[in-house]
Protein backbone atom coordinates (compact mmCIF):
# COMPACT_ATOMS: atom_id res chain seq x y z
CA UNK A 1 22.45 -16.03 -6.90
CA UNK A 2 25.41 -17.53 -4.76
CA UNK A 3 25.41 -17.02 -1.08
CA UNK A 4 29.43 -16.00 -1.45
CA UNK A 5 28.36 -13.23 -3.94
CA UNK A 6 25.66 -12.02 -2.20
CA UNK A 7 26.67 -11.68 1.08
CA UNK A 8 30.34 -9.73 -0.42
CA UNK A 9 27.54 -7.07 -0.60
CA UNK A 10 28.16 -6.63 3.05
CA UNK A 11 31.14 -4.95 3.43
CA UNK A 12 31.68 -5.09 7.49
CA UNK A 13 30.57 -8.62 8.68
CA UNK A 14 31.88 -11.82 10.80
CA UNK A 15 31.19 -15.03 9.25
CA UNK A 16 31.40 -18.45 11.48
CA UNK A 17 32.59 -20.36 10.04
CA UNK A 18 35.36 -18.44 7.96
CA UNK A 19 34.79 -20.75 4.85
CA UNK A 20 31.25 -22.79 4.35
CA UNK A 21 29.98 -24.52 1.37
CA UNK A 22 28.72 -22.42 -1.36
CA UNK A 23 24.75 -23.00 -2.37
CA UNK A 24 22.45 -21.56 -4.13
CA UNK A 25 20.28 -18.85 -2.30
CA UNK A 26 16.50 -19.37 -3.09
CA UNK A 27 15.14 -16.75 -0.91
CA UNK A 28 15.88 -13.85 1.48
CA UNK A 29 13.85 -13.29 4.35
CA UNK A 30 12.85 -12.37 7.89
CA UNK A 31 9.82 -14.76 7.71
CA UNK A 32 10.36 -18.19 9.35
CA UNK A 33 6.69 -18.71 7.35
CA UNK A 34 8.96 -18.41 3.83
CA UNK A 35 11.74 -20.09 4.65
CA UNK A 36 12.36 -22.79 2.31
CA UNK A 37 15.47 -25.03 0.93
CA UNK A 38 18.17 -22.73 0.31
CA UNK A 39 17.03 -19.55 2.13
CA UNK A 40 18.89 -16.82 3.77
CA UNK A 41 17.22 -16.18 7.23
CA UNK A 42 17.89 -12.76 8.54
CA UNK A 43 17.21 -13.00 12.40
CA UNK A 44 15.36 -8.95 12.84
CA UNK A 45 15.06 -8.03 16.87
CA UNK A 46 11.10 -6.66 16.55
CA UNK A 47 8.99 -4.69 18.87
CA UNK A 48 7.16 -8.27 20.01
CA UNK A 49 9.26 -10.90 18.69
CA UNK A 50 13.37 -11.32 18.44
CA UNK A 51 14.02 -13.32 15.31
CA UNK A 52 17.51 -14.63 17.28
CA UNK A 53 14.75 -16.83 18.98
CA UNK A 54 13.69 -18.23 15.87
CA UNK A 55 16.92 -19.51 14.09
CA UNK A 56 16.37 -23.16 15.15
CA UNK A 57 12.80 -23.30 13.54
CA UNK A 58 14.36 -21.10 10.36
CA UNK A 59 16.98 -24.05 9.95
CA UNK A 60 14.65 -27.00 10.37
CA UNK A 61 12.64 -25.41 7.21
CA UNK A 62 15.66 -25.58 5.42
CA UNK A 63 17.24 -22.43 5.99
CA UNK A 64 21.08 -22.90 4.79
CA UNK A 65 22.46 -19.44 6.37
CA UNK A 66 21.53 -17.00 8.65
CA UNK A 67 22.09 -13.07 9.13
CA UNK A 68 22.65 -11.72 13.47
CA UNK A 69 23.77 -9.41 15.15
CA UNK A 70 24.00 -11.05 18.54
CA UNK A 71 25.58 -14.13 19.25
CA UNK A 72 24.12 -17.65 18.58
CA UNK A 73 25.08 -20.60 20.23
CA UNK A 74 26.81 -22.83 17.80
CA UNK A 75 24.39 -23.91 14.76
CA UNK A 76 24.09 -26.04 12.02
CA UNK A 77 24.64 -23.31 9.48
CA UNK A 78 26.71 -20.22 8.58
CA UNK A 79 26.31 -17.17 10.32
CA UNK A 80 27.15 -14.04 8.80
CA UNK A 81 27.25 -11.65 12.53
CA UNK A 82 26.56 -7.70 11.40
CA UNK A 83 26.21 -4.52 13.22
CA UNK A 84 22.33 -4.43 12.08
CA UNK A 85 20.26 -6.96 10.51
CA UNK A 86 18.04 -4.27 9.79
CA UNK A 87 20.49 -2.62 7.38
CA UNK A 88 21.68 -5.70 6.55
CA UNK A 89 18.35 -6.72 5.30
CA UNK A 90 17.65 -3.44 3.07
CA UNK A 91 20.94 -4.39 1.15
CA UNK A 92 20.97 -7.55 0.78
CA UNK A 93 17.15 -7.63 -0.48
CA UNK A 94 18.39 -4.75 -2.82
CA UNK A 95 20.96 -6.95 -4.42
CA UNK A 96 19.00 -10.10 -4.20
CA UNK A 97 16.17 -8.41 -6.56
CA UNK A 98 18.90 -6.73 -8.37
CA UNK A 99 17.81 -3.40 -7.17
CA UNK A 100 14.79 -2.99 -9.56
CA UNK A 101 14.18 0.52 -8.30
CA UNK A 102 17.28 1.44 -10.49
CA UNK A 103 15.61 0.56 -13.39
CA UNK A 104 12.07 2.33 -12.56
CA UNK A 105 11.06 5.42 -12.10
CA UNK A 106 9.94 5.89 -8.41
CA UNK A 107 8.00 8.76 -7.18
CA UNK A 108 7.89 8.49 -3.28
CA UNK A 109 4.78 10.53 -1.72
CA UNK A 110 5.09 11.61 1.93
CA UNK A 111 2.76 13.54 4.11
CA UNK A 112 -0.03 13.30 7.22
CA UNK A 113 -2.79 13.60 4.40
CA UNK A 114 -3.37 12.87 0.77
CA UNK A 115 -0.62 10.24 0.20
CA UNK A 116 -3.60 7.68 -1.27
CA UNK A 117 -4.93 10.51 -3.48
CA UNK A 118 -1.92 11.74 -4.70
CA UNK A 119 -0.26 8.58 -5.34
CA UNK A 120 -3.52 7.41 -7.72
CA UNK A 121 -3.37 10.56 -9.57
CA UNK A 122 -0.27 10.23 -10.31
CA UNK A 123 -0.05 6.69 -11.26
CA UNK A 124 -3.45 7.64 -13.58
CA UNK A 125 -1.35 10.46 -15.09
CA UNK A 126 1.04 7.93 -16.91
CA UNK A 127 -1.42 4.99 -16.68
CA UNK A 128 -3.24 7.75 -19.58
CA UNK A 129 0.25 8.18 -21.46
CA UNK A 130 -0.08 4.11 -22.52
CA UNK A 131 2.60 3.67 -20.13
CA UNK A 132 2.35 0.34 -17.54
CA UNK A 133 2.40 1.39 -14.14
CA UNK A 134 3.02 0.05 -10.13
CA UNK A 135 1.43 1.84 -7.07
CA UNK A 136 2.26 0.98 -3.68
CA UNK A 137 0.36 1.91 -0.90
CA UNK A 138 -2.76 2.34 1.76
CA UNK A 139 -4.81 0.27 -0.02
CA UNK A 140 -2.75 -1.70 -2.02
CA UNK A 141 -0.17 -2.82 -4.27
CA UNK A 142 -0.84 -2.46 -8.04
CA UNK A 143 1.83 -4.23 -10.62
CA UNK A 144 -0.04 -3.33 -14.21
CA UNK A 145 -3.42 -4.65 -13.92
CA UNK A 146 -2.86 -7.03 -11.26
CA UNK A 147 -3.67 -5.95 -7.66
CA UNK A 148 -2.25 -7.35 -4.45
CA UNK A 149 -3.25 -7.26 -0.64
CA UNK A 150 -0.72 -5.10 1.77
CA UNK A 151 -0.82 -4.82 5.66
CA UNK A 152 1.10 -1.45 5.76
CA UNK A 153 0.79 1.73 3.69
CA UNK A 154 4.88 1.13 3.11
CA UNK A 155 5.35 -2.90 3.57
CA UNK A 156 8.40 -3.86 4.89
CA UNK A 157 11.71 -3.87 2.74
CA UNK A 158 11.90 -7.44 1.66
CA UNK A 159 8.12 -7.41 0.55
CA UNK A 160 9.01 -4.01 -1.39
CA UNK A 161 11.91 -5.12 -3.54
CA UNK A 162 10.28 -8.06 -4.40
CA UNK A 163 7.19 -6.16 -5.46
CA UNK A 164 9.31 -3.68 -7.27
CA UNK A 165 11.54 -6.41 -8.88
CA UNK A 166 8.27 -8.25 -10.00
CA UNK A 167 7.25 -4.98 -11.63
CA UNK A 168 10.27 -4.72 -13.77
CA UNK A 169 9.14 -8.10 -14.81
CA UNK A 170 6.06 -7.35 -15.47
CA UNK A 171 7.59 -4.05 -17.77
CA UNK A 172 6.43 -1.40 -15.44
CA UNK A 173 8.39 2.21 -15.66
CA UNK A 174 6.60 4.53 -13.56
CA UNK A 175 6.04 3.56 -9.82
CA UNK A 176 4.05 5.98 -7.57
CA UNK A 177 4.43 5.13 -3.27
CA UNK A 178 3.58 6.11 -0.34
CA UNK A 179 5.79 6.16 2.39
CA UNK A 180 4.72 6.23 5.95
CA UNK A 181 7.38 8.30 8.95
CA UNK A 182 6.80 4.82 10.69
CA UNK A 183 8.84 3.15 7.20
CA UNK A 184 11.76 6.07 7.13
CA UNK A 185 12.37 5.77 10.78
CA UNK A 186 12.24 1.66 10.41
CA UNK A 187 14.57 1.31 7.50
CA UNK A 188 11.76 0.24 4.79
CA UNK A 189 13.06 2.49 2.37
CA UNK A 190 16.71 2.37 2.71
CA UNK A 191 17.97 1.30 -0.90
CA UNK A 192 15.02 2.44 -2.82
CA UNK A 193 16.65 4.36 -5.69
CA UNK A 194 13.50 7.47 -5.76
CA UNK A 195 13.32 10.13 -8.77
CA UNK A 196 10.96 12.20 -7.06
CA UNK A 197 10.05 12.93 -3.63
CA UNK A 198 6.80 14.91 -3.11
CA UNK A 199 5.74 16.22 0.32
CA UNK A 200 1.68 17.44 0.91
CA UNK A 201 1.60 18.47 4.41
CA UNK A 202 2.36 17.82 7.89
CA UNK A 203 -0.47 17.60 11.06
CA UNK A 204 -1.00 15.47 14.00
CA UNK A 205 -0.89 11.91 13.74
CA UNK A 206 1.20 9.08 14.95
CA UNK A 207 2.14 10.27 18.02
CA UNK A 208 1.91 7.41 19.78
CA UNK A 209 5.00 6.19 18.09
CA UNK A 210 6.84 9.30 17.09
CA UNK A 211 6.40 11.14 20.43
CA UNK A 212 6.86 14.55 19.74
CA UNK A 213 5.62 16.82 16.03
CA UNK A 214 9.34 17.61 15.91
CA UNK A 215 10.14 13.93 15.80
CA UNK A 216 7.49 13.20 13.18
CA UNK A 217 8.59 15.99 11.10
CA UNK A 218 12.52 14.67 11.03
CA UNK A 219 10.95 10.85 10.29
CA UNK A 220 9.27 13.00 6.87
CA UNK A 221 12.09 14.58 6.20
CA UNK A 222 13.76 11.73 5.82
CA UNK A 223 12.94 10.91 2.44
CA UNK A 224 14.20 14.12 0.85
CA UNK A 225 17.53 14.26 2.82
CA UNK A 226 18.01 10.87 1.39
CA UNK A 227 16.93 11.52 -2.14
CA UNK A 228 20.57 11.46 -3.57
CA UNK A 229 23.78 14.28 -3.43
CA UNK A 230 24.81 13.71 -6.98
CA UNK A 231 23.93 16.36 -10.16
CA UNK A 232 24.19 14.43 -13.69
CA UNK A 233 24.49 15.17 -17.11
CA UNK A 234 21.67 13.52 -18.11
CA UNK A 235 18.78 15.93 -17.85
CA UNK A 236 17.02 13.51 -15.28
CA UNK A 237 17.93 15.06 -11.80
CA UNK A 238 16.32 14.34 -8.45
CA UNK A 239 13.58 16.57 -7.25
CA UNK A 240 12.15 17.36 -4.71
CA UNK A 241 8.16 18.62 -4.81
CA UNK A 242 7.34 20.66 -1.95
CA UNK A 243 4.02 21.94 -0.39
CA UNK A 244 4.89 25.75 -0.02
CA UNK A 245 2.11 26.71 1.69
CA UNK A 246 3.07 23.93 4.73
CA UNK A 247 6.26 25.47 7.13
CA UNK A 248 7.64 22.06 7.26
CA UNK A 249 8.15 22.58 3.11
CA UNK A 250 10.21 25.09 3.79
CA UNK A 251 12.07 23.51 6.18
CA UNK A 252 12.46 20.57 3.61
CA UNK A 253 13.88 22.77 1.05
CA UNK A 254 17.32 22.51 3.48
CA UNK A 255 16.91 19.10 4.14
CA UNK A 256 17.67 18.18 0.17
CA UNK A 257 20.39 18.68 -2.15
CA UNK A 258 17.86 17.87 -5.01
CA UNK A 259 16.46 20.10 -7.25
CA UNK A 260 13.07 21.79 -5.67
CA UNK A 261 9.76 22.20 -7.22
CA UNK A 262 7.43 24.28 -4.88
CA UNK A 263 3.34 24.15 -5.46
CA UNK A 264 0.70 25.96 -3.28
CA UNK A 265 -1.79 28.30 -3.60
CA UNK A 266 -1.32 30.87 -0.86
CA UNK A 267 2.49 31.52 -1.60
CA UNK A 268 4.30 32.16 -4.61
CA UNK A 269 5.17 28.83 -6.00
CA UNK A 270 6.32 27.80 -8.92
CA UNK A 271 3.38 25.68 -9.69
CA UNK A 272 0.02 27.80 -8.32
CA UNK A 273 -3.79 27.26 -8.48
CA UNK A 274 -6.04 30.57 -8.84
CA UNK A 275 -9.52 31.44 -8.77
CA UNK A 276 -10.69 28.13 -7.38
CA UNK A 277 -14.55 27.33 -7.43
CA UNK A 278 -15.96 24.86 -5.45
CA UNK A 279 -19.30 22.83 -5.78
CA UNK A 280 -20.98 19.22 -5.40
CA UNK A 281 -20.20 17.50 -8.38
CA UNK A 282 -16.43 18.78 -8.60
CA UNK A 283 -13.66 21.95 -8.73
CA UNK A 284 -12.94 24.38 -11.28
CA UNK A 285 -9.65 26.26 -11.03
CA UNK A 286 -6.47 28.28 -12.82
CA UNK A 287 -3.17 26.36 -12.99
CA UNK A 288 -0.54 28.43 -13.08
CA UNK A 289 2.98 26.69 -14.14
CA UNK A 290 5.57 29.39 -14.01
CA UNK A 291 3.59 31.84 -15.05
CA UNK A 292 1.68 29.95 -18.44
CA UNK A 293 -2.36 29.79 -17.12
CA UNK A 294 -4.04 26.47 -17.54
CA UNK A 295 -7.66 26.30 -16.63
CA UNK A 296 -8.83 22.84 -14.88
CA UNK A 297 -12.21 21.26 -14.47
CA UNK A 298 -11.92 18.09 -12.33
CA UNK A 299 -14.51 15.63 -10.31
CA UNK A 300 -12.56 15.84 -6.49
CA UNK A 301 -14.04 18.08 -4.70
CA UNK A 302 -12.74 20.38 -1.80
CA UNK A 303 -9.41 22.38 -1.16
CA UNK A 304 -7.39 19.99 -0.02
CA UNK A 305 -8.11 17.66 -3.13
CA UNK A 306 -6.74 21.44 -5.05
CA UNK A 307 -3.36 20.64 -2.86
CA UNK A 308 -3.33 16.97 -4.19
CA UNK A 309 -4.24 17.73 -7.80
CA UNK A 310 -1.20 20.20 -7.59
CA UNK A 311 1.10 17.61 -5.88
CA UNK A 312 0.35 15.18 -8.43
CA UNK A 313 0.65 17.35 -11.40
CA UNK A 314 4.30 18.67 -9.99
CA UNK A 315 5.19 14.93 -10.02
CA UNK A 316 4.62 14.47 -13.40
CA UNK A 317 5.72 17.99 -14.38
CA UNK A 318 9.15 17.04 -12.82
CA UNK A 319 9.62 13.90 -15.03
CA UNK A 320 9.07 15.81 -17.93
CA UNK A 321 5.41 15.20 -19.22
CA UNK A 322 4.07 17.68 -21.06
CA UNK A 323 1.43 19.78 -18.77
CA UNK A 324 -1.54 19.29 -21.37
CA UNK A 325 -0.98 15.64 -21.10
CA UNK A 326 -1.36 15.86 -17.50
CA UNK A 327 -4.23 17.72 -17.76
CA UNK A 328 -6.31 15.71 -19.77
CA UNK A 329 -5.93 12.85 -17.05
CA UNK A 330 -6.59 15.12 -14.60
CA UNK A 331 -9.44 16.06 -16.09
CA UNK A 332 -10.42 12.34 -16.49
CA UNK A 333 -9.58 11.12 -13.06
CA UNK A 334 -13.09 9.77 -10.87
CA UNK A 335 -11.46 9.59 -7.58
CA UNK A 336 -10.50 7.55 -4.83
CA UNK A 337 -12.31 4.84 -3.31
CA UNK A 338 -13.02 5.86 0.42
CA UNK A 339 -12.40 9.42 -0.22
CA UNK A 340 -15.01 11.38 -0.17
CA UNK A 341 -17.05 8.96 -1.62
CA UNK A 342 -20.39 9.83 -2.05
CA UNK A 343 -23.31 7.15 -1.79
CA UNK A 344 -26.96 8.97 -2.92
CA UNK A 345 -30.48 7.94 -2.48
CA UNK A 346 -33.72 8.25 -3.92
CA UNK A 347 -35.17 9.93 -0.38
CA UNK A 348 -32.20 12.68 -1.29
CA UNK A 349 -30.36 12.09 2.25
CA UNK A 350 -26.73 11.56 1.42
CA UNK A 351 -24.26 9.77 2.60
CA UNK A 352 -20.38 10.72 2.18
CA UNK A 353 -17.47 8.19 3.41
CA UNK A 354 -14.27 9.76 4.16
CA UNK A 355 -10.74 8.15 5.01
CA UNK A 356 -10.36 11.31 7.70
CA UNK A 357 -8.59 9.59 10.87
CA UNK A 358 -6.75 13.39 11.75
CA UNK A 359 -8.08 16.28 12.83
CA UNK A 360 -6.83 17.85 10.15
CA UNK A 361 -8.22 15.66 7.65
CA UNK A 362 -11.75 15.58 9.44
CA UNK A 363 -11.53 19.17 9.60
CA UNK A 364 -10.60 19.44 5.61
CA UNK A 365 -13.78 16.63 4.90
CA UNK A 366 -16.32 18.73 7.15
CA UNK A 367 -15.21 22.32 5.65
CA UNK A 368 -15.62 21.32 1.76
CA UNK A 369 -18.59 19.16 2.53
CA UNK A 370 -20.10 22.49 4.31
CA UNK A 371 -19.73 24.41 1.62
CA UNK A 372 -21.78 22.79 -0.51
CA UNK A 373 -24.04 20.96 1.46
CA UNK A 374 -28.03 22.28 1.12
CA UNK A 375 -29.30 20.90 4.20
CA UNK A 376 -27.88 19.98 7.91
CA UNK A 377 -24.61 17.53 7.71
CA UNK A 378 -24.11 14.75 10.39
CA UNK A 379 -20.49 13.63 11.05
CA UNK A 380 -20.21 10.26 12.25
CA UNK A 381 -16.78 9.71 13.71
CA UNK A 382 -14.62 7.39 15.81
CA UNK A 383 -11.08 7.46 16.81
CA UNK A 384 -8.89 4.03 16.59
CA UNK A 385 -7.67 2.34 19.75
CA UNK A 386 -3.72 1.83 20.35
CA UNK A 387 -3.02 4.95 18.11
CA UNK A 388 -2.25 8.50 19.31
CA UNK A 389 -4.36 9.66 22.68
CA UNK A 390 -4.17 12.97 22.65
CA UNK A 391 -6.27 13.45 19.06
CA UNK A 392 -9.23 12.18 20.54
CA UNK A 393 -10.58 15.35 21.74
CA UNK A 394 -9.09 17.34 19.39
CA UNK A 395 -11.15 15.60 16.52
CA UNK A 396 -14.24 15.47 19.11
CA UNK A 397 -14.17 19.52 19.57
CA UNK A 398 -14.13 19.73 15.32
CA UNK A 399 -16.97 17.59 14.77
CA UNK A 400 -18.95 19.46 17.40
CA UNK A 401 -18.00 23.25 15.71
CA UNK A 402 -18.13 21.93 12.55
CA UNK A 403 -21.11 20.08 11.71
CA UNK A 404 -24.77 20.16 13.29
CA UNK A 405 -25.30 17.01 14.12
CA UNK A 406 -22.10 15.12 15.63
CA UNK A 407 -22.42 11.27 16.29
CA UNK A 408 -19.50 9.37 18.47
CA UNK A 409 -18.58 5.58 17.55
CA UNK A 410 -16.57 3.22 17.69
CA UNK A 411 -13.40 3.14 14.94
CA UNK A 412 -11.20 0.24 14.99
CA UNK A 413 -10.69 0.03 18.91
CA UNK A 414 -8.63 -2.86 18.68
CA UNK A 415 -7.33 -3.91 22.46
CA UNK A 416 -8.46 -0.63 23.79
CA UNK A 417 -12.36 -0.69 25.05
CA UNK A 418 -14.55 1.18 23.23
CA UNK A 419 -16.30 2.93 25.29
CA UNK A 420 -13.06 4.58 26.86
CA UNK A 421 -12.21 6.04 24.05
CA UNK A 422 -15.18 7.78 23.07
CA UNK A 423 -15.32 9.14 26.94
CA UNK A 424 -12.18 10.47 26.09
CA UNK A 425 -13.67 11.96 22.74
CA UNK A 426 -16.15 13.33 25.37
CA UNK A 427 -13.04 15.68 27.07
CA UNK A 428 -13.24 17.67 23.52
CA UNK A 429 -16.99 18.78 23.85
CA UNK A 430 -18.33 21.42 25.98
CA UNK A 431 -20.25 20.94 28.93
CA UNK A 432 -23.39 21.88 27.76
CA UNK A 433 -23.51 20.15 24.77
CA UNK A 434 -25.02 16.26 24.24
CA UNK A 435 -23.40 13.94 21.39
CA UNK A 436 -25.61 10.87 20.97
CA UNK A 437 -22.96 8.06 21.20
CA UNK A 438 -22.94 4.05 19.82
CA UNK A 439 -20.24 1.58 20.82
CA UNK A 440 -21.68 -0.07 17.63
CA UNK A 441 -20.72 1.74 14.65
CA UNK A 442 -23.65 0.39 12.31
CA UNK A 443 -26.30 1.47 14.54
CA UNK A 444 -24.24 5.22 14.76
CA UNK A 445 -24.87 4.62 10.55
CA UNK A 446 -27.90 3.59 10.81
CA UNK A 447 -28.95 6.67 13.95
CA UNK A 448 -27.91 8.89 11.34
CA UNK A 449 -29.14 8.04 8.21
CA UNK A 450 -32.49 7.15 10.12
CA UNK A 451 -32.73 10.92 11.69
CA UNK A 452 -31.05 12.72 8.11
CA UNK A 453 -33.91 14.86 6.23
CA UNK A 454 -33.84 15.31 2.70
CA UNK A 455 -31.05 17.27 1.59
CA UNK A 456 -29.09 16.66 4.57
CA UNK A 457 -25.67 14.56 4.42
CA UNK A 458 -24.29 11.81 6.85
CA UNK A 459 -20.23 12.21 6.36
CA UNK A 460 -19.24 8.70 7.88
CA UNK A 461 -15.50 9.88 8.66
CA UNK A 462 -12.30 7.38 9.80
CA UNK A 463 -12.34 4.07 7.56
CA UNK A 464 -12.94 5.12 4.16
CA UNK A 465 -11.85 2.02 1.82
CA UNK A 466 -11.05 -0.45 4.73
CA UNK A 467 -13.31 -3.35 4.51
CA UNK A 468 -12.83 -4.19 8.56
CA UNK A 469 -13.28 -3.12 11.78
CA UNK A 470 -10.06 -4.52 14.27
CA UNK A 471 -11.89 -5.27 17.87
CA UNK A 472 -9.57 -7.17 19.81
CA UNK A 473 -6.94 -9.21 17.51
CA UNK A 474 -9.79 -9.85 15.19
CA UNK A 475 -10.61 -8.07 11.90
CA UNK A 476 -14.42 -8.01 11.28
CA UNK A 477 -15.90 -7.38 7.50
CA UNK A 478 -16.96 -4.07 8.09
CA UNK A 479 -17.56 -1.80 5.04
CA UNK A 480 -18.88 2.28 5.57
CA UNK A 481 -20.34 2.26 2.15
CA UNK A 482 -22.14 -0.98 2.28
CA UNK A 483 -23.12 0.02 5.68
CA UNK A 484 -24.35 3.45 4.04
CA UNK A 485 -25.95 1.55 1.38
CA UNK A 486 -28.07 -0.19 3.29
CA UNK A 487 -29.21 2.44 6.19
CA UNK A 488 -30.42 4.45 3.09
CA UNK A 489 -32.46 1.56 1.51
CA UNK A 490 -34.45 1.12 5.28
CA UNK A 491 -34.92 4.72 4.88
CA UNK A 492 -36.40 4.42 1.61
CA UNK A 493 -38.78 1.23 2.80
CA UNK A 494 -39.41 3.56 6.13
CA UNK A 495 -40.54 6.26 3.91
C-alpha cells in the first residue's frame, strides 16, 4: 500500500513536509525492533518509554515516515503530527491489514473470570462444525492449527490486526477473544469489527491499574457500548450475551444498542441451566433455551464452569448454530489446560492445578473441589507481586475458611519481595490460626503433596497453564503440573 493512501485514512493530521515522495509502505509499527526499509514508525508515549525518543533509531533502520503527536525537531523523513498516535495507530493498522475483522466473525469475551474457558469452548463449538477457526487469548494465539506465543491476554493493536489479517489468509471465519479492561481502556480494540460480545462476570482484580470497581466495570463495559448503533436487514445483528445473574449484566444491558441475549441460572434468562448435578469426573444439567429443555452431560466440573458452558453456548446460539450442534461439542469438550486440571496418582493423593489468581475465582476452585472431594483438600496459593494489594488478604481469609489445610507461597513476585507479600497474605488470617508458609513454591508443592493422605487433594491455585515463575525481570521455567507430577512420584517411592 502507498503511504499517500494510507495515511488519507487520517482525516485530521499535519504533515511536514506538505508534499514528500510517495513509497511503498512495508510495515506499520510502534516497534523500533520491526522497523525495516519502507516502514511507517508510529512514535506511542508508553508508561516507561516515549517512542518520540526513539525516532532517530526508527529512521536509521530504514524507517521512511513517522506518526507524533508532539513536535520533533526537524528529521530526515515525513511526519504526519496527530492528536493521538494511539488512535492513530488502531486505524491505520486497520487499513493497513485491510480490516480483516470485517470479513470474520469475531466473538469478543469479557469478564474477571472464565474468559480462557469460554473462549475455547467456543472456538471448539465451530472447530466441531468443520469450520477453521482463530482464538486469541491468555494462553495464546491459535490461526487453524498453528499456535503462536502472546505476552498479553489482548496483544496490542498492531500485533492483533496482523494476527487477524493472517487468519483471513489462512481461511479462518469464526474468531473467539478475550479482551482484557487493561486493552478497552488502552485502545487495543478500537477498530475491531465484533459480532458478539459476551460478558461472564465481574469481581476484584486489577486494581492496581483501574483504581476503583466502578472504574473497572466502565473499562468492561466498554466493549458492548462499542459493539455498533446500526440494525440491518440482513438477519446478522450485533448481540450482546449477558451474565444475568451478575448486577454489572444488567447494567450492560444500557450500555448497548445491540440486541441482548441474557443466560444465568438464578434469574429468568433467556438461556437457563436447571437441576444441575455435580461430581468428580464432570456436570450433568437441564438447558433451557427459551423454554425447549436440553439435557447436558459434560467433563468441567463445578458451577462456575455451568456459567461458562452457558456463555459459550449463547455465543454460538447468537450466530445461528443450531443448539444440538452445540451440544454435541459441548458434550465432547475435555477442558482447559490449567483449569482445574487434575493430575492423579497411584498413592490416591490428588493434585488439582487451577488458574485462580481472584478471590473470586479461588473461592469458585475451593467450593466445587469441596464438594466432591472424599478426603481433606490443601490449597496451595500465592498472590503475584506488582498487581492489586488489597486482594492479598482477601484471598488469604478464603483459603483459611475454605479448605483444611492452607499453604502460603510465593506466585510470580516479580520486583516485589516475596516474603512481603505473603506477610501481607498473613493480615487475612486470624490470630489464632498458623499457615505453614514457603518463599519457594516447589517445596510449598512438594510440603503438600508430602503431608496429603490418600483421598485427600492438593489444589495448587494461581498459575494454572503458565510455564514460569517472574522473580525479578526474569521468567523462570516453572510448571504446577510438572511440579505436581513429580511431588506425587517421591510420594509414591516414599511409600
Amino acid at each position: 500500500m502507498q503511504a499517500s493512501k494510507l495515511i488519507k485514512s487520517l482525516r485530521f493530521k499535519k504533515i511536514v513536509p506538505k508534499n514528500f515522495e510517495d513509497f511503498s509502505v512495508s510495515l506499520v509499527t510502534q516497534d523500533t525492533r520491526e522497523v525495516t526499509l519502507g516502514s511507517i514508525f508510529i512514535a506511542i508515549k508508553g508508561a516507561k518509554v516515549d517512542g518520540h525518543k526513539l525516532v532517530h533509531e526508527a529512521i536509521e533502520k530504514g524507517a521512511a515516515m513517522i506518526i507524533a503527536q508532539e513536535e520533533l525537531p526537524e528529521i530526515a523523513v515525513p511526519v504526519v503530527y496527530v492528536q493521538n498516535t494511539n488512535k492513530a495507530m488502531a486505524i491505520l493498522s486497520s487499513f493497513f491489514y485491510e480490516t480483516s475483522s470485517q470479513a470474520l466473525r469475531v466473538i469478543g469475551v469479557t469478564g474477571t473470570n472464565g474468559k480462557t474457558t469460554v473462549t475455547h469452548i467456543i472456538e471448539a463449538i465451530f472447530r466441531n462444525l468443520g469450520e477453521k477457526t482463530g482464538l486469541i487469548g491468555t494462553m495464546y494465539r491459535k490461526i487453524d492449527t498453528e499456535v503462536l506465543k502472546t505476552k498479553n491476554t489482548t496483544p496490542d493493536i498492531i500485533t492483533l490486526q496482523r494476527t487477524l489479517n493472517k487468519m483471513v489468509e489462512k481461511g479462518v471465519s469464526t474468531v473467539a477473544m478475550e479482551v482484557s479492561s487493561i486493552a478497552l481502556i488502552q485502545g487495543r480494540v478500537w477498530g475491531v469489527d465484533f459480532d458478539v460480545a459476551v460478558f461472564t462476570n465481574l469481581t476484584q482484580d486489577h486494581l492496581d491499574y483501574h483504581k476503583t470497581m466502578a472504574n473497572y466495570a466502565h473499562a468492561k463495559s466498554l466493549l458492548f457500548s462499542q459493539l455498533g448503533n446500526r440494525y440491518t436487514h440482513s438477519g446478522d445483528p450485533k448481540v450482546a450475551v449477558l451474565n444475568i445473574d451478575d448486577p454489572i449484566g444488567e447494567q450492560f444491558e444500557a450500555d448497548t444498542a445491540a440486541e441482548i441475549l441474557t443466560y444465568g441460572i438464578k434469574k429468568d434468562a433467556m438461556i437457563k441451566a436447571t437441576n444441575i448435578e455435580i461430581h468428580s469426573e464432570g456436570t450433568s444439567f437441564d438447558l433451557v433455551v427459551f423454554g425447549e429443555i436440553f439435557h447436558l452431560d459434560v467433563k468441567m466440573v463445578g458451577l462456575f464452569n455451568v456459567y461458562n458452558i452457558l456463555a459459550a453456548f449463547s455465543a454460538a446460539y447468537a450466530c445461528g448454530v443450531d443448539p444440538a450442534d452445540i451440544i454435541a461439542a459441548l458434550e465432547q469438550f475435555p477442558g482447559v489446560r490449567g483449569r482445574l486440571q487434575l493430575v492423579t496418582s497411584a498413592s490416591k493423593v490428588s493434585a488439582i492445578v487451577d488458574y485462580s489468581h481472584t478471590p473470586d475465582g479461588l473461592l469458585n476452585a475451593l467450593e466445587t473441589i469441596n464438594d466432591f472431594a472424599q478426603g481433606k483438600v490443601f490449597c496451595v496459593v500465592g498472590c503475584g507481586g506488582d498487581r492489586d494489594k488489597l486482594k492479598r488478604p482477601k484471598m488469604a481469609k478464603i483459603a483459611v475458611e475454605h479448605s483444611d489445610y492452607p499453604i502460603f507461597t510465593s506466585d510470580n513476585p516479580r520486583s516485589e519481595n516475596p516474603q512481603t507479600i505473603i506477610d501481607e497474605m498473613l493480615v487475612g488470617v486470624p490470630e489464632m490460626v498458623e499457615i505453614p508458609t514457603f518463599v519457594d513454591r516447589r517445596e510449598a508443592i512438594n510440603f503438600a503433596v508430602a503431608m496429603a493422605k490418600p483421598t485427600d487433594i492438593v489444589l495448587i491455585a494461581g498459575k494454572g497453564h503458565e510455564d514460569y515463575q517472574i522473580i525479578g525481570d526474569t521468567k523462570h521455567h516453572f510448571d504446577d503440573v510438572e511440579e505436581a507430577k513429580k511431588a506425587l512420584d517421591l510420594k509414591e517411592q516414599g511409600d
